[in-house]
N, C-alpha and C. Protein backbone atom coordinates (compact mmCIF):
# COMPACT_ATOMS: atom_id res chain seq x y z
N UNK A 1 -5.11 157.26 124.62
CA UNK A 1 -5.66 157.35 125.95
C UNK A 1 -7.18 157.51 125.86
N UNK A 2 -8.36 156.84 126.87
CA UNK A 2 -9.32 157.55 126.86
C UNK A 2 -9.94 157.97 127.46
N UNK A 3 -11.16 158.60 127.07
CA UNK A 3 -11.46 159.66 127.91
C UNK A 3 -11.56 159.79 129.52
N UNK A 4 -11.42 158.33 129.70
CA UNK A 4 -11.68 158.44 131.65
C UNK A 4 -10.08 158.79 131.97
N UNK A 5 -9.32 157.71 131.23
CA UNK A 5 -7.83 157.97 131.57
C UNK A 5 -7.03 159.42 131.40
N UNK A 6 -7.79 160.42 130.95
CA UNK A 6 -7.63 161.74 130.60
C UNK A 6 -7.77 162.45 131.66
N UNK A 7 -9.24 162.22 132.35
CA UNK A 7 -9.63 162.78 132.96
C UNK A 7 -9.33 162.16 134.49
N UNK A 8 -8.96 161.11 134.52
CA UNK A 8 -7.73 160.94 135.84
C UNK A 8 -6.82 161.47 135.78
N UNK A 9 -6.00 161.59 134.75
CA UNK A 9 -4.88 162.34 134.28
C UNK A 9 -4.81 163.79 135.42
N UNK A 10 -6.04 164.59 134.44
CA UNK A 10 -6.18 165.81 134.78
C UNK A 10 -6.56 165.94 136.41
N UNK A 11 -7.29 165.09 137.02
CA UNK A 11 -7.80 165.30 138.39
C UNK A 11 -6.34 164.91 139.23
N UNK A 12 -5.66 163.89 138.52
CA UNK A 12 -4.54 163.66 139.59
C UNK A 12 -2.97 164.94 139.42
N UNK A 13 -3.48 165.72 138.47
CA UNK A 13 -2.53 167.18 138.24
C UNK A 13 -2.92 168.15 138.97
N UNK A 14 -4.60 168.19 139.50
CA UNK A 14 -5.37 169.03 140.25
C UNK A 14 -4.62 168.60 141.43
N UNK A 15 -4.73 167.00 141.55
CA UNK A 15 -4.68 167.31 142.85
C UNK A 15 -3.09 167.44 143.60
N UNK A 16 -2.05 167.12 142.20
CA UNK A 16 -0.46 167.26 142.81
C UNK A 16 -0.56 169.15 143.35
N UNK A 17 -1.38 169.57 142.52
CA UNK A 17 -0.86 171.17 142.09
C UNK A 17 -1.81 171.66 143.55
N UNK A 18 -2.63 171.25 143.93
CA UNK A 18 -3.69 171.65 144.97
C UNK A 18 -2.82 171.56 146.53
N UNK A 19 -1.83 169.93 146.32
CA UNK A 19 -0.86 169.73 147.51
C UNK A 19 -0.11 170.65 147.81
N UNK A 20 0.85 171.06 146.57
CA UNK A 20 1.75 172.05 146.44
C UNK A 20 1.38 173.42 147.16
N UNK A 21 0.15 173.86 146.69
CA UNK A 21 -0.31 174.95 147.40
C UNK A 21 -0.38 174.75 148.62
N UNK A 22 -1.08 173.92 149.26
CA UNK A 22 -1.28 173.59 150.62
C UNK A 22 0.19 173.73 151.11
N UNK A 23 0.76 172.98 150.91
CA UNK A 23 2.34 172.94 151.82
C UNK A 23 2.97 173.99 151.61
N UNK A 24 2.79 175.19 150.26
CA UNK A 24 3.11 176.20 150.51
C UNK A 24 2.61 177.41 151.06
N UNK A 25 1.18 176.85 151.59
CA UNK A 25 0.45 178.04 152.15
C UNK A 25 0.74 177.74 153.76
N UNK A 26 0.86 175.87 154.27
CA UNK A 26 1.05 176.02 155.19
C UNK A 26 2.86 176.16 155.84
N UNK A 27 3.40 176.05 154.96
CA UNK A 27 4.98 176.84 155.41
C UNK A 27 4.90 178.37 155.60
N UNK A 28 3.90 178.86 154.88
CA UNK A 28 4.24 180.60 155.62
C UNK A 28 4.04 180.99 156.53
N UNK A 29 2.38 179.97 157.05
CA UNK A 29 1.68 180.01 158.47
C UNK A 29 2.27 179.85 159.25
N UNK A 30 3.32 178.63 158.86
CA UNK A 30 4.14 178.08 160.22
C UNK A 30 5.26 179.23 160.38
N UNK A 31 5.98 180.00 159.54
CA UNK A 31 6.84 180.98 159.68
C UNK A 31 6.52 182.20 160.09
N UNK A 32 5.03 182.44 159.79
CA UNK A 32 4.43 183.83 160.91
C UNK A 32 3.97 183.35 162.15
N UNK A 33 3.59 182.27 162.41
CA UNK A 33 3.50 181.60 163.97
C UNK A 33 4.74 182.02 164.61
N UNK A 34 6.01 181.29 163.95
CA UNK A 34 7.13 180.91 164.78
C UNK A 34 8.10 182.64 164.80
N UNK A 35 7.55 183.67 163.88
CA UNK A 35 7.94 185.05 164.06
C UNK A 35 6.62 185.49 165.59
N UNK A 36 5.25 185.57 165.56
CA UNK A 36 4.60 185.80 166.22
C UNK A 36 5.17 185.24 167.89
N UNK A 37 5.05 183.68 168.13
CA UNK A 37 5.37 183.51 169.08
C UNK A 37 6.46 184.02 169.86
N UNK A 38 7.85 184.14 168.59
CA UNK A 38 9.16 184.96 169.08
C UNK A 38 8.81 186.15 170.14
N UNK A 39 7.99 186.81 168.87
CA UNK A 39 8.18 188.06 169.56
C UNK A 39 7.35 187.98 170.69
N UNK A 40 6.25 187.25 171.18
CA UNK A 40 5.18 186.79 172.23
C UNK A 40 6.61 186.82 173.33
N UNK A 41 7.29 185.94 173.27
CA UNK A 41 8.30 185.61 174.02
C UNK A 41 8.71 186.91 174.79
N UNK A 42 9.33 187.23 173.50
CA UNK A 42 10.26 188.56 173.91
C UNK A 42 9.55 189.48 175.11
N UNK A 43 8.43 189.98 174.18
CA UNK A 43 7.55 190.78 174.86
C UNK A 43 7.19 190.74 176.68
N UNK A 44 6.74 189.20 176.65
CA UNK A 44 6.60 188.71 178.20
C UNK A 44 6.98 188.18 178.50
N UNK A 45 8.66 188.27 178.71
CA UNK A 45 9.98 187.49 179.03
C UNK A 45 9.49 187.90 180.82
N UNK A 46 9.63 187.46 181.75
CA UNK A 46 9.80 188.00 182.86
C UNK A 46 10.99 189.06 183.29
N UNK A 47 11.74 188.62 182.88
CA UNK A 47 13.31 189.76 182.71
C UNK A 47 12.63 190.95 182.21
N UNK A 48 12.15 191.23 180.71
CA UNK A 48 11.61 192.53 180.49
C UNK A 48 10.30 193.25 180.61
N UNK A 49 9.31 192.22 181.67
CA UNK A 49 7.96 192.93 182.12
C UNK A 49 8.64 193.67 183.81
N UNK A 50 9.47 193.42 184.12
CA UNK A 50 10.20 193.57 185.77
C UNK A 50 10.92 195.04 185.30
N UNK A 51 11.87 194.94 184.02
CA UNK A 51 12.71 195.67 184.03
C UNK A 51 11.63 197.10 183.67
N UNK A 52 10.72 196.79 182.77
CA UNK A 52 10.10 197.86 182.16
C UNK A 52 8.95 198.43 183.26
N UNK A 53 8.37 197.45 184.33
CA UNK A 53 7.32 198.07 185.56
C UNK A 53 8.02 197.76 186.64
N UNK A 54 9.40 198.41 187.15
CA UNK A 54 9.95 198.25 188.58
C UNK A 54 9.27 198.07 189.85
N UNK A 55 8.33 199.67 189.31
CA UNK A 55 7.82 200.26 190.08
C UNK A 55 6.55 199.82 190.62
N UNK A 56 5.51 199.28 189.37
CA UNK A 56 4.61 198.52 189.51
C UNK A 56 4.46 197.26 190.69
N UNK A 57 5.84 196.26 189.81
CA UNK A 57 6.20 195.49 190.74
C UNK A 57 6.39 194.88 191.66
N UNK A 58 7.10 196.55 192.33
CA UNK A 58 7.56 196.58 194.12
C UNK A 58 6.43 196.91 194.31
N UNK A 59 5.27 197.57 193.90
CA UNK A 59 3.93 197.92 194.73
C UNK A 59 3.33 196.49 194.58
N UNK A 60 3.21 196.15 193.79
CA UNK A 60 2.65 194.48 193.82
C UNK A 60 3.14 193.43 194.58
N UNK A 61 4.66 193.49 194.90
CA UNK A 61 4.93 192.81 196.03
C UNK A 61 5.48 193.48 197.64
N UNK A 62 4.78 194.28 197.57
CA UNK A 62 4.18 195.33 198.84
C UNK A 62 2.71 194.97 199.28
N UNK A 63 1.56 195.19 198.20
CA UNK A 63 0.46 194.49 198.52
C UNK A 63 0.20 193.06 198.74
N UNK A 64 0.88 192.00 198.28
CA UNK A 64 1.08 190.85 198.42
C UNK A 64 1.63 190.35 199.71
N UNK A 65 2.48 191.21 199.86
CA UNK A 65 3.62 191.24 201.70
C UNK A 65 2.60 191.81 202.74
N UNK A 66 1.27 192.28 202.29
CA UNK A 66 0.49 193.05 203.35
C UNK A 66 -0.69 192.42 203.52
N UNK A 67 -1.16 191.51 202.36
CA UNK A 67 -2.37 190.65 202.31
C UNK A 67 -1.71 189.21 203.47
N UNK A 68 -0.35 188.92 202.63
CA UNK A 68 0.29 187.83 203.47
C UNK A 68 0.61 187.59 205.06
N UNK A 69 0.96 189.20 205.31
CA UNK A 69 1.49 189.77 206.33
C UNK A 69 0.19 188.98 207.77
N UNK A 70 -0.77 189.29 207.05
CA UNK A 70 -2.12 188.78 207.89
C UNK A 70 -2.33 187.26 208.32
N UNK A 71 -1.85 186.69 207.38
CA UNK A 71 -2.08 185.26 207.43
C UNK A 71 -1.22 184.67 208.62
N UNK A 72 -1.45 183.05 208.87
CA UNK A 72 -0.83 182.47 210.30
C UNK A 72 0.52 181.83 209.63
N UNK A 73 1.10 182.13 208.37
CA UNK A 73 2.52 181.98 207.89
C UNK A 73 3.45 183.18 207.59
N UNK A 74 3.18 184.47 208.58
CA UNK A 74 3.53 185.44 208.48
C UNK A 74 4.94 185.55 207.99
N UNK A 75 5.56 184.48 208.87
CA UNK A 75 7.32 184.58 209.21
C UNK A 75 7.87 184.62 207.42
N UNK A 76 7.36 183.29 206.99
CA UNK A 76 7.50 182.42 205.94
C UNK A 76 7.56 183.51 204.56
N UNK A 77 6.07 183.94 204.40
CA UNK A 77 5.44 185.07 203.43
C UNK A 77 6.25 186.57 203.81
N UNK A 78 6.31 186.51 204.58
CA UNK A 78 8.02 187.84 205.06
C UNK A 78 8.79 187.55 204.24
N UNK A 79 9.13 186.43 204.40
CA UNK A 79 10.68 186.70 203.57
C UNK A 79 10.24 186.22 201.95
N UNK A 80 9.71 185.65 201.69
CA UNK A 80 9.75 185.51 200.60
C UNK A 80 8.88 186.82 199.55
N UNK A 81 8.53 187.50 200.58
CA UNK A 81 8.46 189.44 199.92
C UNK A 81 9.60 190.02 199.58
N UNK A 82 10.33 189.62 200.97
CA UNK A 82 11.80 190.43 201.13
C UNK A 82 12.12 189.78 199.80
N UNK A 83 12.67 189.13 199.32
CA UNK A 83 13.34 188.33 198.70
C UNK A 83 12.70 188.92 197.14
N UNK A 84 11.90 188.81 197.01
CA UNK A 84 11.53 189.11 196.02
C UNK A 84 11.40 190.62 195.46
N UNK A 85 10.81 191.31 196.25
CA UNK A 85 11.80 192.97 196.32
C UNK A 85 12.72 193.00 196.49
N UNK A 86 13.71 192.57 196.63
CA UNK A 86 15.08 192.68 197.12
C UNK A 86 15.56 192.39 195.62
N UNK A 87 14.96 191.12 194.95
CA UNK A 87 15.52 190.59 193.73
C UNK A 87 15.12 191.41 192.66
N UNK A 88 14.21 191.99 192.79
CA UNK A 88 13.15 193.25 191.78
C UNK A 88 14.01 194.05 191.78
N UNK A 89 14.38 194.60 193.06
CA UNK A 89 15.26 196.21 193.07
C UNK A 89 16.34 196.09 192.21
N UNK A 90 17.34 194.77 192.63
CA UNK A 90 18.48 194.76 192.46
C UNK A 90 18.53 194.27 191.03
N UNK A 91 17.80 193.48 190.34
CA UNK A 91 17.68 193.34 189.09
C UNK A 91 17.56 194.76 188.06
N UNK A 92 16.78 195.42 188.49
CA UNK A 92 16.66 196.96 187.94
C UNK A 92 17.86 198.24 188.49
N UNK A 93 18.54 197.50 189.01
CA UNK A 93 19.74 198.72 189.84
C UNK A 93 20.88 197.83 188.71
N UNK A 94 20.45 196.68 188.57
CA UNK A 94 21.73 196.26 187.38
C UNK A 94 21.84 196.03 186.02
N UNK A 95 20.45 196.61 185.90
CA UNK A 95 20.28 196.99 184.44
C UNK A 95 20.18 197.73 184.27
N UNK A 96 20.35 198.94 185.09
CA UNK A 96 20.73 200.25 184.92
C UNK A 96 21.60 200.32 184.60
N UNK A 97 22.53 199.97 185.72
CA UNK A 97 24.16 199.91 185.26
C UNK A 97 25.05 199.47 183.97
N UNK A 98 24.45 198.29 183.96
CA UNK A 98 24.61 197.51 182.38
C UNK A 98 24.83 198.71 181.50
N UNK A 99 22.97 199.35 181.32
CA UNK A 99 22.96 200.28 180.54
C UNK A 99 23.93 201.42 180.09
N UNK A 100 24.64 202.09 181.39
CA UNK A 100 25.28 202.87 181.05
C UNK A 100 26.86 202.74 181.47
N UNK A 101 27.13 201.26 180.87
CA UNK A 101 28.83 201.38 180.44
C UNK A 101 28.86 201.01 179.40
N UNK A 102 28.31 201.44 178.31
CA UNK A 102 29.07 201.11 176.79
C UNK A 102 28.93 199.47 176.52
N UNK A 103 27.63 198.96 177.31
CA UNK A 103 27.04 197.53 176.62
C UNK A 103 28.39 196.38 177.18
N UNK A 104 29.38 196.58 178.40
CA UNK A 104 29.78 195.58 179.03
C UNK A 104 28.69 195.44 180.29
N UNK A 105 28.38 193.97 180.50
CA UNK A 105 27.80 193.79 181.61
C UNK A 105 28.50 193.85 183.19
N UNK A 106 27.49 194.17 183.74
CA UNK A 106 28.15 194.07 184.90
C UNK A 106 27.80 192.52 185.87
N UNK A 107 29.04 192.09 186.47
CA UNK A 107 28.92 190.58 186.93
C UNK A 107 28.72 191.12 188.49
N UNK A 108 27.47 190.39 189.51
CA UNK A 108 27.49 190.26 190.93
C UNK A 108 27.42 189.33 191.24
């Protein structure tokens, strides 16, 4: 062999061994993304930002029902407060319940 063919040799081992790294550095990235985003998920599921600030919530769609309340679609922005407190409450009155029978759900 000579010396150039050596030294292709060696640059094209650099560069199998350089790939290798890459695809194994970027498979971990992609597996702490796809753990990160999970838990992103979890975290600000709408189901568990409602269940965990009820209270928040219903004051937020209290102020929303009172800003609305003003406007010339009063009727409209009424109910769709109601509705939405109504769905707040009762979502948190049934995950209460859930909670305390021994992890059977309760069906309404």
């Amino acid at each position: 062999m000579t010396p150039e063919e050596e030294q292709i040799a060696r640059i094209e081992e650099e560069l199998d061994g350089a790939r290798r790294d890459l695809q194994e550095t970027l498979s971990v990235v992609e597996a702490k993304m796809e753990r990160e985003v999970e838990r992103a998920e979890v975290v600000f599921s709408p189901q568990k930002l409602l269940s965990d600030n009820l209270v928040g919530a219903s004051c937020v769609a209290g102020v929303l029902g009172f800003l609305a309340g003003s406007s010339k679609y009063r009727k409209v922005a009424a109910a769709g407060i109601v509705v939405a407190l109504g769905y707040t409450i009762w979502n948190g009155l049934a995950n209460q319940r859930s909670d305390g029978d021994g992890g059977e759900s309760v069906n309404f």
